[in-house]
PDB file of N, CA and C in Angstrom:
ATOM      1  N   UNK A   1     -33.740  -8.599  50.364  1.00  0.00           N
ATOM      2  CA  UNK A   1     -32.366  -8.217  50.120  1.00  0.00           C
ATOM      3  C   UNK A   1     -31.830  -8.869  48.846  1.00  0.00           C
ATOM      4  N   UNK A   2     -32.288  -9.950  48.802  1.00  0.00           N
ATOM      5  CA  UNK A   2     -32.004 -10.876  47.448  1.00  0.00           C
ATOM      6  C   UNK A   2     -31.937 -10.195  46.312  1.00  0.00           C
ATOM      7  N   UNK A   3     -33.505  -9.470  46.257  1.00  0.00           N
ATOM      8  CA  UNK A   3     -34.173  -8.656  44.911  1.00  0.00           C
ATOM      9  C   UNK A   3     -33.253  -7.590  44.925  1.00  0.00           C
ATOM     10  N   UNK A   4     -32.592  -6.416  45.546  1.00  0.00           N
ATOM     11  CA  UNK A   4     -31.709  -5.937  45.525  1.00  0.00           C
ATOM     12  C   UNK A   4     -30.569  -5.425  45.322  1.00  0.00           C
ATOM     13  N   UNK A   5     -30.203  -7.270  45.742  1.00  0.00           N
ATOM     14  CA  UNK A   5     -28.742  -8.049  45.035  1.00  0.00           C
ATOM     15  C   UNK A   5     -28.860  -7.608  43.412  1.00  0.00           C
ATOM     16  N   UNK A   6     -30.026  -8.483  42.837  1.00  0.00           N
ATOM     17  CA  UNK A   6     -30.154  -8.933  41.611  1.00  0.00           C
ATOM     18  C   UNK A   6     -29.794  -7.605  41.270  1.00  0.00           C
ATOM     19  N   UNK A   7     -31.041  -6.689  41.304  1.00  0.00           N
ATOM     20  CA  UNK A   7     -31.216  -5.367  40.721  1.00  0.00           C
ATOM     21  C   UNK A   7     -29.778  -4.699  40.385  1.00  0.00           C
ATOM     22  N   UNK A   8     -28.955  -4.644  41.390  1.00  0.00           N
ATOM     23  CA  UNK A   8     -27.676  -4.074  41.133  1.00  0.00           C
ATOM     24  C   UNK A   8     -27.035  -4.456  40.554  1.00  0.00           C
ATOM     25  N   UNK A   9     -26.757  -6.060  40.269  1.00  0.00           N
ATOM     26  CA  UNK A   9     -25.837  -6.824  39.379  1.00  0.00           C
ATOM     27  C   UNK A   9     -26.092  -6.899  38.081  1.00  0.00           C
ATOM     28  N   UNK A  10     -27.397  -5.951  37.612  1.00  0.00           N
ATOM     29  CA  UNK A  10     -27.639  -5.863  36.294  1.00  0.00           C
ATOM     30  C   UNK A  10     -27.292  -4.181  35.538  1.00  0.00           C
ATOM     31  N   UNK A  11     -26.775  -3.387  36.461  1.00  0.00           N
ATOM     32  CA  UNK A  11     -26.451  -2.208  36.485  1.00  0.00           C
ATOM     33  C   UNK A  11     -24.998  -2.311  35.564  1.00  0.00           C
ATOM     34  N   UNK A  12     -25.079  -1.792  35.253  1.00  0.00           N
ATOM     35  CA  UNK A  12     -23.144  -1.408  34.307  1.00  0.00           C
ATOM     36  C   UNK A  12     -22.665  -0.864  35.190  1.00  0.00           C
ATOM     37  N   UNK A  13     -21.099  -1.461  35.617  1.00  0.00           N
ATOM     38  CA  UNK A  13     -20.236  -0.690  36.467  1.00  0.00           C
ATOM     39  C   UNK A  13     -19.838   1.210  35.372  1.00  0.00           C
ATOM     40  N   UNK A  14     -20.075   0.345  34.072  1.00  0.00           N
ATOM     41  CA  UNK A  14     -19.590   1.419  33.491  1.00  0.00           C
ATOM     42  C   UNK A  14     -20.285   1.456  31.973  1.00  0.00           C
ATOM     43  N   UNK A  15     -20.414   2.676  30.892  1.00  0.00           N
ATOM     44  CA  UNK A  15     -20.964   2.620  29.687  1.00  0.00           C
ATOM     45  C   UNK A  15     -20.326   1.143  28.798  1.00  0.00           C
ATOM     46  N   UNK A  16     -21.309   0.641  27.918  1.00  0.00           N
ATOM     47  CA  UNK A  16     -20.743  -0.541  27.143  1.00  0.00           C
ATOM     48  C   UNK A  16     -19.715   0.380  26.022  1.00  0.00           C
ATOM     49  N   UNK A  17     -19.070  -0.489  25.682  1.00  0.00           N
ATOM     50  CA  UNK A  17     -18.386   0.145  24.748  1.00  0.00           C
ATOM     51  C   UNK A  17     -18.802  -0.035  23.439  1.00  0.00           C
ATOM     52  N   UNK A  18     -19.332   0.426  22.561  1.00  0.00           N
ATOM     53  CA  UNK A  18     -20.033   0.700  21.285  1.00  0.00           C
ATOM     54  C   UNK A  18     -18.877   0.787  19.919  1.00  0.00           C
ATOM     55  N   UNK A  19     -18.493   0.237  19.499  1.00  0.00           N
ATOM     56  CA  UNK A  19     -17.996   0.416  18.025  1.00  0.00           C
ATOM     57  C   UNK A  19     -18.392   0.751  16.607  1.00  0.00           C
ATOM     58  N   UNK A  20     -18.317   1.336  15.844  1.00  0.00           N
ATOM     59  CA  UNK A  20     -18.999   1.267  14.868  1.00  0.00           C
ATOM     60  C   UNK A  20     -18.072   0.952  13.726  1.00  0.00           C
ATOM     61  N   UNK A  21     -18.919  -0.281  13.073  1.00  0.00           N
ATOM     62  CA  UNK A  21     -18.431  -1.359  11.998  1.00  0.00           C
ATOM     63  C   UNK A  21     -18.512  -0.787  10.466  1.00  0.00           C
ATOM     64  N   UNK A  22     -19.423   0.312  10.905  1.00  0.00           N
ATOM     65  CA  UNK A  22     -20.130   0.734   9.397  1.00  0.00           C
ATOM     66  C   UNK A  22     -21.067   1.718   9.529  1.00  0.00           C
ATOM     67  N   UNK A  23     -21.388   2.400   8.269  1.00  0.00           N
ATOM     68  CA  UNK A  23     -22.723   3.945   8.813  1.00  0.00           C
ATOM     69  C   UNK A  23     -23.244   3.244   9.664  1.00  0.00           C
ATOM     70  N   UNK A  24     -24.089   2.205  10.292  1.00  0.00           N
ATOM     71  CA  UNK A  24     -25.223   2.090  10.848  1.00  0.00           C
ATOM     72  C   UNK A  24     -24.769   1.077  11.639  1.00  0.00           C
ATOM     73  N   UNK A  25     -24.248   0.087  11.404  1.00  0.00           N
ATOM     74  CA  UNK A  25     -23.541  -1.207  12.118  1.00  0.00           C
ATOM     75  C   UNK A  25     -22.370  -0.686  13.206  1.00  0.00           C
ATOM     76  N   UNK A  26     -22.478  -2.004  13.799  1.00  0.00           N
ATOM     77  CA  UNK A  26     -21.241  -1.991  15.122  1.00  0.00           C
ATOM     78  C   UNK A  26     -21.756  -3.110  16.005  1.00  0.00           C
ATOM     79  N   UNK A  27     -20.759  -2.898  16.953  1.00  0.00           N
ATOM     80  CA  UNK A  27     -20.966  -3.587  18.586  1.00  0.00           C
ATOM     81  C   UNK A  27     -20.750  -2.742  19.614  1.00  0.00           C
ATOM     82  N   UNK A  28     -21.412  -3.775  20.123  1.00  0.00           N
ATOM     83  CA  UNK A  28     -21.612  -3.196  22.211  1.00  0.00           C
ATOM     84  C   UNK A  28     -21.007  -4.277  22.778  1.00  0.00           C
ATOM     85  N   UNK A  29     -20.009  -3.758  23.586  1.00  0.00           N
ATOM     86  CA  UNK A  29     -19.686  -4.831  24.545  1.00  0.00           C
ATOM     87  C   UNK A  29     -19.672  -4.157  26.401  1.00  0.00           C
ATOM     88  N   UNK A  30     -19.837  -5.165  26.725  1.00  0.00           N
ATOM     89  CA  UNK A  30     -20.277  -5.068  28.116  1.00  0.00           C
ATOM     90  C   UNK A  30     -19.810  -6.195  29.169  1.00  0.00           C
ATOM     91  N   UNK A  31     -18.988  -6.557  30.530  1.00  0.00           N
ATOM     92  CA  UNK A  31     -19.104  -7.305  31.294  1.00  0.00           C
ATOM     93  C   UNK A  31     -20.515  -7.754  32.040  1.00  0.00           C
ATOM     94  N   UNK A  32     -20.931  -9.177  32.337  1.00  0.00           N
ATOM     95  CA  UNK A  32     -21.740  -9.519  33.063  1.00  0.00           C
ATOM     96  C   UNK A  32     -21.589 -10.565  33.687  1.00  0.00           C
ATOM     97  N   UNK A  33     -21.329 -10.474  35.061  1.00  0.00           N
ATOM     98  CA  UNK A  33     -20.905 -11.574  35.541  1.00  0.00           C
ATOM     99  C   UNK A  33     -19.778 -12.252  35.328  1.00  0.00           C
ATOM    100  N   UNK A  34     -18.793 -11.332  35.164  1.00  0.00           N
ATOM    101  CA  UNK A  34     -17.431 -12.127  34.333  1.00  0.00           C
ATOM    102  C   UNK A  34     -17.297 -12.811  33.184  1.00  0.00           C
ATOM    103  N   UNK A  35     -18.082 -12.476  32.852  1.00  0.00           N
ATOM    104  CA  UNK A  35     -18.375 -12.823  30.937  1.00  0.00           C
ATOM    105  C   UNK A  35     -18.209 -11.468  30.008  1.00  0.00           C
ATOM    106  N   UNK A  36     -17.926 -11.367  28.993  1.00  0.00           N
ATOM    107  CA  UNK A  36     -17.431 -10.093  28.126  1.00  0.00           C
ATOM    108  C   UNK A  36     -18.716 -10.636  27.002  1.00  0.00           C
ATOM    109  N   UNK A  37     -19.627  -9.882  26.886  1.00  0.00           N
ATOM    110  CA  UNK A  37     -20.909  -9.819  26.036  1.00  0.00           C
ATOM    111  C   UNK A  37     -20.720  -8.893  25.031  1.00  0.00           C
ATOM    112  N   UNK A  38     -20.396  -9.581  23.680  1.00  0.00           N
ATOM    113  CA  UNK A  38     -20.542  -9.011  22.481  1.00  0.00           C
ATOM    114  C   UNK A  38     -21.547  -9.294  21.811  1.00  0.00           C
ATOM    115  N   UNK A  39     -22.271  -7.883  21.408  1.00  0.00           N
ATOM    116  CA  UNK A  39     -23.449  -7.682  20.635  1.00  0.00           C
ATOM    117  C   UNK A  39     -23.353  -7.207  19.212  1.00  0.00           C
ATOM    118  N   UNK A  40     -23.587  -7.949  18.103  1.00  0.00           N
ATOM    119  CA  UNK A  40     -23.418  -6.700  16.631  1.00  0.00           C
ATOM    120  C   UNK A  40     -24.530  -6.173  16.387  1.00  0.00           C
ATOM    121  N   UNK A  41     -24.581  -5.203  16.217  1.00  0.00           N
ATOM    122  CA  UNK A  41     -26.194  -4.098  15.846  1.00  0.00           C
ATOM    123  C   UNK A  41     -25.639  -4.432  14.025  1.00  0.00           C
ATOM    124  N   UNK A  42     -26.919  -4.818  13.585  1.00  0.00           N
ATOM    125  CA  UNK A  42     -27.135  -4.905  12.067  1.00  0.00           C
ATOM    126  C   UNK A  42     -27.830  -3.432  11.739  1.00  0.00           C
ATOM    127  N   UNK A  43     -27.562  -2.472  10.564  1.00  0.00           N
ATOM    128  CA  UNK A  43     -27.229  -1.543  10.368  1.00  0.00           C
ATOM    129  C   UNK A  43     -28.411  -1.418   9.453  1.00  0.00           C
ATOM    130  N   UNK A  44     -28.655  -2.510   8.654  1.00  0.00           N
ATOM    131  CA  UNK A  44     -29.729  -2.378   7.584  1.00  0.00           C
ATOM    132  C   UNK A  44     -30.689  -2.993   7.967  1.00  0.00           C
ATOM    133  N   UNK A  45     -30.801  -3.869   8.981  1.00  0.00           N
ATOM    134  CA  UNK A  45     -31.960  -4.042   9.200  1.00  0.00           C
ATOM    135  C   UNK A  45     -33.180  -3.810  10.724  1.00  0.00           C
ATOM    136  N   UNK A  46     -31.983  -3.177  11.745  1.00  0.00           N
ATOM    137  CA  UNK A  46     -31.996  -2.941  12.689  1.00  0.00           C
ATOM    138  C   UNK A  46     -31.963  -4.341  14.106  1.00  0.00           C
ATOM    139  N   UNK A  47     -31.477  -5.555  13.504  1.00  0.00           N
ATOM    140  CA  UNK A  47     -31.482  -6.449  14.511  1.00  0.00           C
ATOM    141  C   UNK A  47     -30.211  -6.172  14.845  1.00  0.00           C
ATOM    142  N   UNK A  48     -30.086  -6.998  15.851  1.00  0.00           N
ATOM    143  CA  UNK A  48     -29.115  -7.547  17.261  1.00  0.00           C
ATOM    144  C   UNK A  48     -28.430  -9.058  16.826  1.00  0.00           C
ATOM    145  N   UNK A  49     -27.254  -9.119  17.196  1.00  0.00           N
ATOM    146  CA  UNK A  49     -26.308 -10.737  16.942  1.00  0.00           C
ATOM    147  C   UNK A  49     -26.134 -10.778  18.402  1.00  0.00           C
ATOM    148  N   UNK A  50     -26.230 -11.791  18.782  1.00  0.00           N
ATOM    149  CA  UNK A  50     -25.269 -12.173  20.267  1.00  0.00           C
ATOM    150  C   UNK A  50     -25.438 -13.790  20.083  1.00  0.00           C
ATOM    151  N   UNK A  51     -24.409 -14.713  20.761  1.00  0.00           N
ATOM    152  CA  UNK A  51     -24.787 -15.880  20.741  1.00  0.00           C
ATOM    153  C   UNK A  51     -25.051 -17.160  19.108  1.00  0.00           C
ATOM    154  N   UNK A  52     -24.752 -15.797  18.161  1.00  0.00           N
ATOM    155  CA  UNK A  52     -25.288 -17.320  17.559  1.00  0.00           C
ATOM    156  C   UNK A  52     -26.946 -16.863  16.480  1.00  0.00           C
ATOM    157  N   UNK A  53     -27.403 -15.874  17.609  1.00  0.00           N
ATOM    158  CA  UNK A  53     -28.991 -15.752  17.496  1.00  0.00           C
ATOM    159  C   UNK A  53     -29.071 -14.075  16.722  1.00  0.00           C
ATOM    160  N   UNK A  54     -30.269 -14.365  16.452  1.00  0.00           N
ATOM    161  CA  UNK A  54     -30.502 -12.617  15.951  1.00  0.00           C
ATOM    162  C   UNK A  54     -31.903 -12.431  16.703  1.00  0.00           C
ATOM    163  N   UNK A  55     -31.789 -10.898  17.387  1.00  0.00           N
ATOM    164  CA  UNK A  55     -32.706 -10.626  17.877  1.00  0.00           C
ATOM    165  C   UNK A  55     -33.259  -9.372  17.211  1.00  0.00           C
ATOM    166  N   UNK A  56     -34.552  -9.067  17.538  1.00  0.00           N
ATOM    167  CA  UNK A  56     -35.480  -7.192  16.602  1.00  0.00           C
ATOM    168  C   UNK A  56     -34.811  -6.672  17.820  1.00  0.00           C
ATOM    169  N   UNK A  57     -34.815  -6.550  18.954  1.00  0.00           N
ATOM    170  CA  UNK A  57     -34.518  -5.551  19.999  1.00  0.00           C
ATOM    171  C   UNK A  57     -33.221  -6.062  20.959  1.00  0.00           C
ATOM    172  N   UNK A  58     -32.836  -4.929  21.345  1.00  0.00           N
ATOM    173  CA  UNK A  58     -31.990  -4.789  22.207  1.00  0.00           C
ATOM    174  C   UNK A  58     -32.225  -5.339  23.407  1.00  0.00           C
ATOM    175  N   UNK A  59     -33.450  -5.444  23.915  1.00  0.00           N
ATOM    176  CA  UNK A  59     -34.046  -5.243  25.206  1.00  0.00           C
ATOM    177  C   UNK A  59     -34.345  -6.869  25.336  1.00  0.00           C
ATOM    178  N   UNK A  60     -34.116  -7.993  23.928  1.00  0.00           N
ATOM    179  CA  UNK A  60     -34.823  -9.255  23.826  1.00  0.00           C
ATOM    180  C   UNK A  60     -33.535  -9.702  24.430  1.00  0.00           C
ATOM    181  N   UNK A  61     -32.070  -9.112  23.953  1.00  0.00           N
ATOM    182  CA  UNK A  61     -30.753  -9.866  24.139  1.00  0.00           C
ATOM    183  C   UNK A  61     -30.634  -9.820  25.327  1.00  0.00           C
ATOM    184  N   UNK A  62     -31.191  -8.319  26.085  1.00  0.00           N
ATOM    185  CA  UNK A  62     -30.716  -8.264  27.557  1.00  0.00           C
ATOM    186  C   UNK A  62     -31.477  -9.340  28.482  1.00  0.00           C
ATOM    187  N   UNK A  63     -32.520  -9.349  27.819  1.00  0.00           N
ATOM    188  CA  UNK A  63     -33.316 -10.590  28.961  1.00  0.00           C
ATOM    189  C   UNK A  63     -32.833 -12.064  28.537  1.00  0.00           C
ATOM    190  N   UNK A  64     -32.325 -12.369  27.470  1.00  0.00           N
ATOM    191  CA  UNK A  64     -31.589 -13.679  27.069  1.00  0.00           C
ATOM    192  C   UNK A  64     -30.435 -13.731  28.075  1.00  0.00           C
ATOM    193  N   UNK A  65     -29.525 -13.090  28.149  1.00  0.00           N
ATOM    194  CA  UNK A  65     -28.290 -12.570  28.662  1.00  0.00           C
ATOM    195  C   UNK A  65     -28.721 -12.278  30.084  1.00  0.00           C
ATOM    196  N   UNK A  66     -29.547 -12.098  30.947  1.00  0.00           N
ATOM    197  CA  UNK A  66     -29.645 -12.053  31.863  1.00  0.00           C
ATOM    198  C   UNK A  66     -30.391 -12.906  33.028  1.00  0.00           C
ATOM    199  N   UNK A  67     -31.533 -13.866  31.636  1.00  0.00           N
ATOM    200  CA  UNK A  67     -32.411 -14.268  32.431  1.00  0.00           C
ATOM    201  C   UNK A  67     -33.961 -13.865  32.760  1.00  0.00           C
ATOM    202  N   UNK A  68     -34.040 -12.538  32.765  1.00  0.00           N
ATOM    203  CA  UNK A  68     -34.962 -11.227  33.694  1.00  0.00           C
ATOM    204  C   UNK A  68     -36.357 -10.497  32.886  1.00  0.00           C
ATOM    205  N   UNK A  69     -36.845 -10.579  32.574  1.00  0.00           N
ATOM    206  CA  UNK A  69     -37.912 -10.440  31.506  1.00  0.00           C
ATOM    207  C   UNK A  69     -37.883  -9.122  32.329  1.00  0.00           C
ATOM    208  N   UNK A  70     -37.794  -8.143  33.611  1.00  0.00           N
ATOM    209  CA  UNK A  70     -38.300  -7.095  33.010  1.00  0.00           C
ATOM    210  C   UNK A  70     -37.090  -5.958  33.572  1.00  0.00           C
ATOM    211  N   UNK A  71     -36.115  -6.252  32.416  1.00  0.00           N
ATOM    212  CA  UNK A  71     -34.999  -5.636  32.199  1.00  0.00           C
ATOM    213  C   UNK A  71     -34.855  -4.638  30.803  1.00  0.00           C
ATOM    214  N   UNK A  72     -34.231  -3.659  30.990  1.00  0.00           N
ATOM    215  CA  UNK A  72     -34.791  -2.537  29.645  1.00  0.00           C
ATOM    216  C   UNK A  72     -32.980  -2.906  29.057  1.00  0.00           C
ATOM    217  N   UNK A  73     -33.155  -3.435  27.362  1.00  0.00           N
ATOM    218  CA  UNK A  73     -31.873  -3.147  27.245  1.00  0.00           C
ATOM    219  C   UNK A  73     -31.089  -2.235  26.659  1.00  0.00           C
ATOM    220  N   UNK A  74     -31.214  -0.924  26.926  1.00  0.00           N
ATOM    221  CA  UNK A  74     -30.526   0.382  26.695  1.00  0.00           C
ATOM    222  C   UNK A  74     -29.957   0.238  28.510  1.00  0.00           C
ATOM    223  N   UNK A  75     -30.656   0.125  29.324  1.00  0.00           N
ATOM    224  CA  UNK A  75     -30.092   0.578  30.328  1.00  0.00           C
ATOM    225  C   UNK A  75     -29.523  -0.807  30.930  1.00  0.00           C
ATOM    226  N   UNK A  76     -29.344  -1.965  30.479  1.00  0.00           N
ATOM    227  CA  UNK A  76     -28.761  -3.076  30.447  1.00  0.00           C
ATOM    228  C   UNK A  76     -27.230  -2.590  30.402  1.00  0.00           C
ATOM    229  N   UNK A  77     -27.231  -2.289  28.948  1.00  0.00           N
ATOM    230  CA  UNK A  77     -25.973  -1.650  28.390  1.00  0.00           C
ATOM    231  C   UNK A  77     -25.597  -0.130  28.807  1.00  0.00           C
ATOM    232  N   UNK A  78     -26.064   0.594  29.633  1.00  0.00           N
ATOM    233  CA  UNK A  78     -25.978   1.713  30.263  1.00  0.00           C
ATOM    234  C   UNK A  78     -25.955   2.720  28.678  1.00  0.00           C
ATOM    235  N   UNK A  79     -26.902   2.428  28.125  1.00  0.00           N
ATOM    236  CA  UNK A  79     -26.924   3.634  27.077  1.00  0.00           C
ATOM    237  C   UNK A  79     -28.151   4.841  27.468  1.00  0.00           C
ATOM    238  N   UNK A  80     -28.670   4.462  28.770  1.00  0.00           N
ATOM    239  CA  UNK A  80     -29.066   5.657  28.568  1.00  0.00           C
ATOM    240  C   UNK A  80     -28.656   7.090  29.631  1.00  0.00           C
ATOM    241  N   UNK A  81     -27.535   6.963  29.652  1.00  0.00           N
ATOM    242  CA  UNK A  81     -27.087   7.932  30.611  1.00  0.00           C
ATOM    243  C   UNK A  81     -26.290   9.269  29.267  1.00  0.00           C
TER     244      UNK A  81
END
């Protein structure tokens, strides 16, 4: 039931909200756990900001941010609906 728990609490109640900063740039933001998670997508080079850190993928921030190594982060951020 535990595993369950988890699984669902990594679900988006709802789509992140996506901004765009520039042709190619922006952010995603998203609740997790009562935290408001802002992400900047770099435009020219295709990394990720969160934290401080720069990540190549989306999918590296969601498992930083979550903990969970096998978490996809498009569907972290509910982008793929």
């Amino acid at each position: 039931m535990a595993k369950i728990k988890k699984a669902v609490d990594l679900k988006p109640k709802s789509l992140a909200t996506v901004t765009k900063t520039g042709p190619k740039s922006g952010e995603m933001r998203r609740t997790f756990k009562g935290k408001e998670i802002v992400v900047a997508v770099n435009g020219t080079d295709g990394s990720y900001s969160w934290d401080g850190r720069t990540f190549k993928s989306l999918t590296a921030v969601a498992r930083q941010i979550t903990g969970y190594k096998a978490v996809s982060g498009p569907a972290f951020f509910g982008l793929n609906k």
